[in-house]
N, C-alpha and C. Protein backbone atom coordinates (compact mmCIF):
# COMPACT_ATOMS: atom_id res chain seq x y z
N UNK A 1 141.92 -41.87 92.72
CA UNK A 1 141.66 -41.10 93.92
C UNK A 1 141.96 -41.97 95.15
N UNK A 2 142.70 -41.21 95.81
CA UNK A 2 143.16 -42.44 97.10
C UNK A 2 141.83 -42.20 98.39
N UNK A 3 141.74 -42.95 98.94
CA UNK A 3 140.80 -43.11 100.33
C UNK A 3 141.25 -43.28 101.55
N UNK A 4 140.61 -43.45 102.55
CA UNK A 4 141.07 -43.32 103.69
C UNK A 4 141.57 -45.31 104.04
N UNK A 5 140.28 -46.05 103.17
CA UNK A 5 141.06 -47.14 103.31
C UNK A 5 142.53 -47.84 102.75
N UNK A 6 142.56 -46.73 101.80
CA UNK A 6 143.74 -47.32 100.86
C UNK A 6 144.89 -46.69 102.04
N UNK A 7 144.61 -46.05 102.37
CA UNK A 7 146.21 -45.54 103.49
C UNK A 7 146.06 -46.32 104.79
N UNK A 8 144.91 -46.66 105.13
CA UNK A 8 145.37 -47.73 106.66
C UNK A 8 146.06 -48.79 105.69
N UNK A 9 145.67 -49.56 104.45
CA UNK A 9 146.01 -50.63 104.03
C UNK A 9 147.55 -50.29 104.04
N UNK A 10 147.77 -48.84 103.11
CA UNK A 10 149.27 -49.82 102.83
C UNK A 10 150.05 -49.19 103.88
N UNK A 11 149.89 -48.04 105.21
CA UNK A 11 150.44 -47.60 106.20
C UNK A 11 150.90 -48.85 106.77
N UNK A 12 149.50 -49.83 106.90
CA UNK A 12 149.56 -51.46 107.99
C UNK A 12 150.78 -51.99 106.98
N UNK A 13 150.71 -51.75 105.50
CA UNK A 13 151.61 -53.03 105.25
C UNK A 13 152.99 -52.69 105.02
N UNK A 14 153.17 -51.61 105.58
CA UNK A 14 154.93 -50.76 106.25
C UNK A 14 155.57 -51.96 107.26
N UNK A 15 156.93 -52.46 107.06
CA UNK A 15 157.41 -53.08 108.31
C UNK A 15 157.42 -52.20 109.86
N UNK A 16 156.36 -52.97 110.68
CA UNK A 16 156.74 -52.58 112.10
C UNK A 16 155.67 -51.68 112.30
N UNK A 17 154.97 -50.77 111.43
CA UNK A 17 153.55 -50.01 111.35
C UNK A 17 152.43 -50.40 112.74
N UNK A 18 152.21 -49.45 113.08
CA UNK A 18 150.52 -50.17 113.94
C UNK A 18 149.63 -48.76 114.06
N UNK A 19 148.21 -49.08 114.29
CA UNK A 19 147.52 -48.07 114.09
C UNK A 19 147.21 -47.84 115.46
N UNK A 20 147.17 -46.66 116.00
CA UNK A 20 146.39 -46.30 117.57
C UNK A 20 145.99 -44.86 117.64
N UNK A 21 144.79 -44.69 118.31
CA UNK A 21 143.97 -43.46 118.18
C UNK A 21 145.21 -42.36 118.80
N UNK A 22 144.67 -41.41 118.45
CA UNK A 22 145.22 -39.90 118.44
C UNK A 22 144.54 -39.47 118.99
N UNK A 23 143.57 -38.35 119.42
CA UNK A 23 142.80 -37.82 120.10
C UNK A 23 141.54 -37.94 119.02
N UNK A 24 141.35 -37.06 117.97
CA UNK A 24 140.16 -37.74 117.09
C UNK A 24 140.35 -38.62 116.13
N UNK A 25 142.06 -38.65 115.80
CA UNK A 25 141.88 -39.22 114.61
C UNK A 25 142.82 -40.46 114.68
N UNK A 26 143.58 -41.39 113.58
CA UNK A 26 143.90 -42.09 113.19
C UNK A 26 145.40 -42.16 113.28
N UNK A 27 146.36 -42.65 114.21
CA UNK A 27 147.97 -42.72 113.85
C UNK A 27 148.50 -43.55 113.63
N UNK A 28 149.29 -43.46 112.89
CA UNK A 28 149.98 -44.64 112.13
C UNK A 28 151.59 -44.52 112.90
N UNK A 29 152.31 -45.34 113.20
CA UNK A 29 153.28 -45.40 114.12
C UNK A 29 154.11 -46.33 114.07
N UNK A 30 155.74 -46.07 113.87
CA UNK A 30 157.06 -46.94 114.20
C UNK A 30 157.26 -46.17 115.36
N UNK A 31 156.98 -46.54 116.66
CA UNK A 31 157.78 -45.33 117.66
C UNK A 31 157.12 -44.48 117.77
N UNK A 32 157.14 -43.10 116.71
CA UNK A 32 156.81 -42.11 116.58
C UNK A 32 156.09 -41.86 115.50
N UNK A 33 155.06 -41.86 115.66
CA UNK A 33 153.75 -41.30 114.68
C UNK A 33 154.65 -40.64 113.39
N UNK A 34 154.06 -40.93 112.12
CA UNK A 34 154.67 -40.68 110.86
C UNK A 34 153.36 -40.08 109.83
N UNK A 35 152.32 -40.22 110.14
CA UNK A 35 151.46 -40.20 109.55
C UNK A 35 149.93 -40.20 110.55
N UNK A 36 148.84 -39.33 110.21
CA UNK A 36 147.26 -39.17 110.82
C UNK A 36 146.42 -39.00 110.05
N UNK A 37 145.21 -39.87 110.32
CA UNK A 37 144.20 -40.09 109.00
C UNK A 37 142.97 -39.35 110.38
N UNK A 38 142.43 -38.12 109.42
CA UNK A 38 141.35 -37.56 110.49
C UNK A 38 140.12 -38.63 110.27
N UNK A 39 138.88 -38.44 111.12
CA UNK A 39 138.11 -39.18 111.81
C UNK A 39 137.03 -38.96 110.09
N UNK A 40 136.92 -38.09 109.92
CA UNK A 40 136.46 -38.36 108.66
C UNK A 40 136.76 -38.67 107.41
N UNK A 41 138.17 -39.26 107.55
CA UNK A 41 138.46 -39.96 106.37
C UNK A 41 139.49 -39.16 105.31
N UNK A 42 138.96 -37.80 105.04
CA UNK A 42 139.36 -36.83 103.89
C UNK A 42 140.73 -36.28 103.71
N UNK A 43 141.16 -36.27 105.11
CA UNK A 43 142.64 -35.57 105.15
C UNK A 43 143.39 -36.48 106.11
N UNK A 44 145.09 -36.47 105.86
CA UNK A 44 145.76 -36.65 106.67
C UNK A 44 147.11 -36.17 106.94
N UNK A 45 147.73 -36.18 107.97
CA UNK A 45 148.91 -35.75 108.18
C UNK A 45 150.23 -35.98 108.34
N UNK A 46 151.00 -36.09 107.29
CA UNK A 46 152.12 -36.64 107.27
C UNK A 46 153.10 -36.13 108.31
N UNK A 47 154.63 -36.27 108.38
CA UNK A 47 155.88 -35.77 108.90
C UNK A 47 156.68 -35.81 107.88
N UNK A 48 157.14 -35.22 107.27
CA UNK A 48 158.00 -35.14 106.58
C UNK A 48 159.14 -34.23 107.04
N UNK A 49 160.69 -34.35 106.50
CA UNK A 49 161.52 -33.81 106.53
C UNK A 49 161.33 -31.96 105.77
N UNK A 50 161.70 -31.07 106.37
CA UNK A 50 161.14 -29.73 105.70
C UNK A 50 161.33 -29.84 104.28
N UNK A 51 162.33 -30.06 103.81
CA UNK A 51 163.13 -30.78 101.98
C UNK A 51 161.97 -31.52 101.70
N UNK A 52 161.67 -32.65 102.02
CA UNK A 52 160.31 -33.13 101.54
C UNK A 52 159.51 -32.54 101.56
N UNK A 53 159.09 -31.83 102.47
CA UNK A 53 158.00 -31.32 102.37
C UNK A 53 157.61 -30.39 101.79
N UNK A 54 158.67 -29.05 101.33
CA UNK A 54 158.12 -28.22 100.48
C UNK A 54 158.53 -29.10 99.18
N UNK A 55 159.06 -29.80 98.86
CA UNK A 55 159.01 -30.87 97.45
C UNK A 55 157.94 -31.29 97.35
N UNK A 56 157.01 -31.86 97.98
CA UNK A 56 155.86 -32.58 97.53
C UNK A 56 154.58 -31.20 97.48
N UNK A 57 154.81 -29.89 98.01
CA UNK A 57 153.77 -28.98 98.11
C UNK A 57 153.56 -28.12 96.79
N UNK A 58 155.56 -28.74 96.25
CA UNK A 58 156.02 -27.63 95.03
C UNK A 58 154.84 -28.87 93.96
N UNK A 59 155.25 -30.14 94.15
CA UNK A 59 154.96 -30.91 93.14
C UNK A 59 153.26 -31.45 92.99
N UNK A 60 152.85 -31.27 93.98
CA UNK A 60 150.87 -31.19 93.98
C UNK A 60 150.38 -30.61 95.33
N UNK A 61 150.22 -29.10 94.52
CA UNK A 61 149.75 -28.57 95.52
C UNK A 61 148.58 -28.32 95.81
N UNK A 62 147.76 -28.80 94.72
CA UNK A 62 146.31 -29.19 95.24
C UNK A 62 145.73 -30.35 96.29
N UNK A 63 147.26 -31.37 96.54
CA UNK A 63 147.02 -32.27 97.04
C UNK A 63 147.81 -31.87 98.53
N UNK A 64 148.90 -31.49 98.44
CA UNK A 64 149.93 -31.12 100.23
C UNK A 64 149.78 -29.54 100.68
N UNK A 65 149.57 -29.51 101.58
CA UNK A 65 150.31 -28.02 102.41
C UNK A 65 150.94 -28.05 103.65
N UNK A 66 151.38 -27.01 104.02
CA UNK A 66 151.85 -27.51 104.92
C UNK A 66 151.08 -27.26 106.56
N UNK A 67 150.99 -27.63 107.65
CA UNK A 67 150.08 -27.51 108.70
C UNK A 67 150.00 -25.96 108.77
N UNK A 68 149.22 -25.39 109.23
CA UNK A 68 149.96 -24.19 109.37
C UNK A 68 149.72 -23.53 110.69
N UNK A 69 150.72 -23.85 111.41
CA UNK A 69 151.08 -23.42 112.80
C UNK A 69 152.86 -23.99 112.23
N UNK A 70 152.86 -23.95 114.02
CA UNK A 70 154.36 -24.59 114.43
C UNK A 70 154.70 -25.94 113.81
N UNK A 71 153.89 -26.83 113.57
CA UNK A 71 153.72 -28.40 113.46
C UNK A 71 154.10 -28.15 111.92
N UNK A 72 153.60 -27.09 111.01
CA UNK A 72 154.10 -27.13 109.83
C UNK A 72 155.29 -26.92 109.66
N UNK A 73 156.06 -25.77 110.38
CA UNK A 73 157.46 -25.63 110.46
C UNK A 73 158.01 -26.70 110.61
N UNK A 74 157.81 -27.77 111.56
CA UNK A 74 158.44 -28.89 111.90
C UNK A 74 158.60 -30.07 110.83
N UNK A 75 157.52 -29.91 109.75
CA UNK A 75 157.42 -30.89 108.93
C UNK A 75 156.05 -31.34 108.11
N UNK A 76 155.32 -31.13 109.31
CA UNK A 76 153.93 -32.31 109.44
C UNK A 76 153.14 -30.98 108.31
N UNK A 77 152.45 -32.07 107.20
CA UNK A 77 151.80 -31.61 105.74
C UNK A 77 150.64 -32.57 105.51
N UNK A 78 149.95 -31.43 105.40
CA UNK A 78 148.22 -31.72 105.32
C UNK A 78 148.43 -32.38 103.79
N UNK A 79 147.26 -33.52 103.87
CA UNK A 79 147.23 -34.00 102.72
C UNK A 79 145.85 -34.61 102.28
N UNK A 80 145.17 -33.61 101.00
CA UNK A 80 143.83 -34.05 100.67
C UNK A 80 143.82 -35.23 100.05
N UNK A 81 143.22 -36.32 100.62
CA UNK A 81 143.12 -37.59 99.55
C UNK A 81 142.70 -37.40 98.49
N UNK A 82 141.56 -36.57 98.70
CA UNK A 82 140.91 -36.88 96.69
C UNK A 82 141.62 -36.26 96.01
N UNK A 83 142.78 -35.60 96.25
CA UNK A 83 143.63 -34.67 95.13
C UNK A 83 144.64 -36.32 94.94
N UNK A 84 144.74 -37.17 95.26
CA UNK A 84 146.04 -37.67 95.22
C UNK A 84 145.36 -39.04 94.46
N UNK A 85 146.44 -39.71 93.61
CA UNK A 85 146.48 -40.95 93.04
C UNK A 85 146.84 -41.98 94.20
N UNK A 86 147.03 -43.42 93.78
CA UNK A 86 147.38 -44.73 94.89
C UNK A 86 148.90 -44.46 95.17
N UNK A 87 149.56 -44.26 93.80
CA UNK A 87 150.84 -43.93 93.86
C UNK A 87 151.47 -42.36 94.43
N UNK A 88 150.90 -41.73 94.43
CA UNK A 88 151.13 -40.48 95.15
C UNK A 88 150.98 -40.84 96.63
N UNK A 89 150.50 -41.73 97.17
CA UNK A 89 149.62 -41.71 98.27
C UNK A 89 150.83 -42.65 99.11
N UNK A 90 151.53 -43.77 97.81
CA UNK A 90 152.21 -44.84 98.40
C UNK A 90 153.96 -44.34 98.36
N UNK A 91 154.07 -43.36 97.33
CA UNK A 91 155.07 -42.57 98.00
C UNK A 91 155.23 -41.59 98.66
N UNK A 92 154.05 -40.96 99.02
CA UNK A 92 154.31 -40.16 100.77
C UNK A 92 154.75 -41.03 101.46
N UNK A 93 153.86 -42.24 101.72
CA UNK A 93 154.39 -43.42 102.72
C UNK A 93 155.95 -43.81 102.60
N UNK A 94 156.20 -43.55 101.62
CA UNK A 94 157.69 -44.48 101.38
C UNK A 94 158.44 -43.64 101.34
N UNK A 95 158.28 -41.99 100.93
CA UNK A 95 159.46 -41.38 101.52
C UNK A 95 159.41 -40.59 103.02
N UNK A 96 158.67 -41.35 103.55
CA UNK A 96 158.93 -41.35 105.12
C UNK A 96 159.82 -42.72 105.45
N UNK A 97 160.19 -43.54 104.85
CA UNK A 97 160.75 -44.63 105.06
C UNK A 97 161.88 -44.41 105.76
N UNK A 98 162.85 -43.30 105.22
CA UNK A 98 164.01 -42.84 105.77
C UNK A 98 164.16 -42.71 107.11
N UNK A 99 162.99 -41.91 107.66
CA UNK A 99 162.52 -41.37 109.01
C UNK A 99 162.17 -42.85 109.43
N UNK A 100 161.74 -43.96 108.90
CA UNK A 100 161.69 -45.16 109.52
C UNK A 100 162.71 -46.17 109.94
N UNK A 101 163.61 -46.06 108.62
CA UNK A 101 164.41 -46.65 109.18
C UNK A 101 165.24 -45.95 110.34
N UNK A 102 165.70 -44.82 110.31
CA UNK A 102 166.39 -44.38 111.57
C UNK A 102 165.99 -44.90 113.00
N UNK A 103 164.40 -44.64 112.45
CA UNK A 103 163.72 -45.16 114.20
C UNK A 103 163.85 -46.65 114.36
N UNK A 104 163.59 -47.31 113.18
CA UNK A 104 164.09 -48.37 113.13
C UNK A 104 165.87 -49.34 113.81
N UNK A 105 166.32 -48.71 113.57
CA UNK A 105 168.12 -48.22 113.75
C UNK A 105 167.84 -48.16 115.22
N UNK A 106 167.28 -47.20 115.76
CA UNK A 106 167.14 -46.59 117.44
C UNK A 106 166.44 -48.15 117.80
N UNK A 107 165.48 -48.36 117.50
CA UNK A 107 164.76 -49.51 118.22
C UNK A 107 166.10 -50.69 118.06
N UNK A 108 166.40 -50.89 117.31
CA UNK A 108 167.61 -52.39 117.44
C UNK A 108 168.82 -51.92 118.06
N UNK A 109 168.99 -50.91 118.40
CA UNK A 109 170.21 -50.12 119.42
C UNK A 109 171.30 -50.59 118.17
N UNK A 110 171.32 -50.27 117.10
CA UNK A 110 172.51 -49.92 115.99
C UNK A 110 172.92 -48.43 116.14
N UNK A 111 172.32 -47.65 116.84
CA UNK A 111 173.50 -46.18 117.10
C UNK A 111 173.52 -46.12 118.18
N UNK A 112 174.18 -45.25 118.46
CA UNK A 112 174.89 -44.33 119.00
C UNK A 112 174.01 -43.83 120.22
N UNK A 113 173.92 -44.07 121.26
CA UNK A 113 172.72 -43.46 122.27
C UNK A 113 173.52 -42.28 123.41
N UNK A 114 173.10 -41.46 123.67
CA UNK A 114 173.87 -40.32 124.65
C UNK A 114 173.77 -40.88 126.12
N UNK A 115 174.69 -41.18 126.41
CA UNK A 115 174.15 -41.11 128.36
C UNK A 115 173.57 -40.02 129.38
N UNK A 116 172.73 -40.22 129.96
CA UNK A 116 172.08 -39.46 130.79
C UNK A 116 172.67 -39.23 131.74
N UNK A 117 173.77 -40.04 132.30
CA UNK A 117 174.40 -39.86 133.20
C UNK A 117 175.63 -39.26 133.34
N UNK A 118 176.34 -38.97 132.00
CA UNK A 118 177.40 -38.26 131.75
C UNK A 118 178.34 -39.56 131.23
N UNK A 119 179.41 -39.64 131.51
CA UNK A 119 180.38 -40.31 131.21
C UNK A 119 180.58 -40.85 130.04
N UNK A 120 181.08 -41.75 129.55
CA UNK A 120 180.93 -42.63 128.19
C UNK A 120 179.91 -42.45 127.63
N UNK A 121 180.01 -41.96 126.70
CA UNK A 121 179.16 -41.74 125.54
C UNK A 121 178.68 -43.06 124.67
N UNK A 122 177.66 -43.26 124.25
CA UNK A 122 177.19 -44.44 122.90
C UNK A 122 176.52 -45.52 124.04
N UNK A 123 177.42 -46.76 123.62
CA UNK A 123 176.80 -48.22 123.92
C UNK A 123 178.12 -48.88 123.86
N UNK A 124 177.96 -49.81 124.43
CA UNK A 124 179.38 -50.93 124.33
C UNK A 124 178.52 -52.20 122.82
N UNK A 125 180.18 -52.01 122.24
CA UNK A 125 179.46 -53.41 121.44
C UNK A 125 179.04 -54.69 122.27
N UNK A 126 178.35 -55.18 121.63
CA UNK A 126 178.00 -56.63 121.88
C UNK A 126 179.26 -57.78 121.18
N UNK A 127 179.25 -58.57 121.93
CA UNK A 127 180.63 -59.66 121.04
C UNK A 127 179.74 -59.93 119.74
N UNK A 128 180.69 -60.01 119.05
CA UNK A 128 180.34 -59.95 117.00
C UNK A 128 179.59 -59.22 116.57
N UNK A 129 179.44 -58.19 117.08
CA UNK A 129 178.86 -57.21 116.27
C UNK A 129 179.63 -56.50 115.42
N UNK A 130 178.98 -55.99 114.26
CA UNK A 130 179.75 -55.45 113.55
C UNK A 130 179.43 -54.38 113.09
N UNK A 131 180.27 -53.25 113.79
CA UNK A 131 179.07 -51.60 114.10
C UNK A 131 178.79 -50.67 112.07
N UNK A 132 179.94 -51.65 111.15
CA UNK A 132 179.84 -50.95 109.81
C UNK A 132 179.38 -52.23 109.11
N UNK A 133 178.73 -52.83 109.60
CA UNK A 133 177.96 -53.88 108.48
C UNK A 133 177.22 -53.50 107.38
N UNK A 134 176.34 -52.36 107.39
CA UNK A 134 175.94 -51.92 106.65
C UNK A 134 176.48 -50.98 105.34
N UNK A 135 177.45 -50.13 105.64
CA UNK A 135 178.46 -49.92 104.74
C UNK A 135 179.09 -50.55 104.10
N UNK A 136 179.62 -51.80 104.53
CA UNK A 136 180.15 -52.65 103.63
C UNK A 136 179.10 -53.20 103.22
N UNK A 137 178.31 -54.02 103.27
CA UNK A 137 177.15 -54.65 102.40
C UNK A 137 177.12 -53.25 101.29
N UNK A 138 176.99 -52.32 101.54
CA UNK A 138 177.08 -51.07 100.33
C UNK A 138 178.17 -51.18 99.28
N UNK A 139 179.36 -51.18 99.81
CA UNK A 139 180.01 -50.93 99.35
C UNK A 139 180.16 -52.18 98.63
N UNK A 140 180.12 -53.69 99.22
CA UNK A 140 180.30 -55.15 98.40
C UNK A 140 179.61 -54.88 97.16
N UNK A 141 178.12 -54.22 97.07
CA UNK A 141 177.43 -54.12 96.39
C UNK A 141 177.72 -53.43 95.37
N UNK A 142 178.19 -52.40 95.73
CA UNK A 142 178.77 -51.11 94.62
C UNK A 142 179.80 -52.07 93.24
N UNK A 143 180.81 -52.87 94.29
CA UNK A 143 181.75 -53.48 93.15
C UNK A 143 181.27 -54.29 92.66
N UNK A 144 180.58 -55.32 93.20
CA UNK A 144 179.80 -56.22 92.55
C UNK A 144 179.48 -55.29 91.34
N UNK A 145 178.38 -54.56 91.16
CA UNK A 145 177.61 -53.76 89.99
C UNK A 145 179.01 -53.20 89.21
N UNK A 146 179.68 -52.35 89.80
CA UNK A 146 181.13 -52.14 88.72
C UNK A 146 181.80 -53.82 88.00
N UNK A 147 181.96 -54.88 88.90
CA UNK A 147 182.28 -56.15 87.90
C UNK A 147 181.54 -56.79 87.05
N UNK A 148 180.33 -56.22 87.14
CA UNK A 148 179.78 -56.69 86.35
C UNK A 148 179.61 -56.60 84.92
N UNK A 149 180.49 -55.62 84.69
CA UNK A 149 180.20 -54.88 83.34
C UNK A 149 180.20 -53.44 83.06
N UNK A 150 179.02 -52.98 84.20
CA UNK A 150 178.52 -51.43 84.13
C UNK A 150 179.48 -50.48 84.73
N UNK A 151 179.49 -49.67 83.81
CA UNK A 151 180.03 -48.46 84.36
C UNK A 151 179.42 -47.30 85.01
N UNK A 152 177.94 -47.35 84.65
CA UNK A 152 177.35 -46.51 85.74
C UNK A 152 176.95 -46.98 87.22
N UNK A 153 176.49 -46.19 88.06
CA UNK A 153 175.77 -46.87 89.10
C UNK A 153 175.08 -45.78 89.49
């Protein structure tokens, strides 16, 4: 049965995570709030992508629903702790990761930003930057695992 302490613990031990009040309750935050632990402990509120979210409602639905107003449309899914295991609890957290790293991505200015002012679009590189570093580290990786032997990946 998960608790309210077991989700500050492993929310805090997310890279970049911090906790700051909400109006009653508990937010957990890269940027943008990802997660709310109410004031009594019992429930909290994720963000999830809509795909996630009716996935995890299909897959314990004694444990997710979804908000139900507007905020549910958007994503955000009620979640009873005592319906949920440590591991149920630690992959809600982790498949918000996605949604982290992006914000993550935005905070180190690796995309693409719109101008407010019109004109040029994005960001200018910085000298040595290298705007597909990450694709290739993918892709190095991919052949690596094909030379190695395996034929799957």
């Amino acid at each position: 049965m998960a608790t309210a302490d077991m989700l500050r613990r492993l929310a805090l031990s997310l890279e970049g995570t911090t906790e700051a009040p909400h109006f009653d309750r508990a937010a957990f935050k890269v940027k943008r709030i990802y997660v709310t632990l109410a004031a009594d402990g019992l429930t909290a509120n994720f963000k999830f992508a809509p795909d996630e979210q009716q996935f995890k409602c299909m897959m314990l639905p004694d444990a997710f629903f979804p908000v139900p107003n507007a905020w549910g449309r958007q994503g955000w899914t009620t979640a009873i702790l005592s319906g949920m295991e440590e591991a149920d609890l630690r992959d809600a957290l982790e498949r918000h990761g996605g949604m982290r790293c992006r914000i993550r991505e935005r905070a180190s200015g690796l995309d693409k930003k719109k101008s407010r002012r019109g004109g040029r679009q994005g960001r200018r590189r910085v000298r040595g930057e290298k705007p597909c570093l990450r694709k290739r580290e993918l892709i190095l990786k991919i052949d690596a695992y094909a030379a190695s032997g395996n034929e799957r990946i």
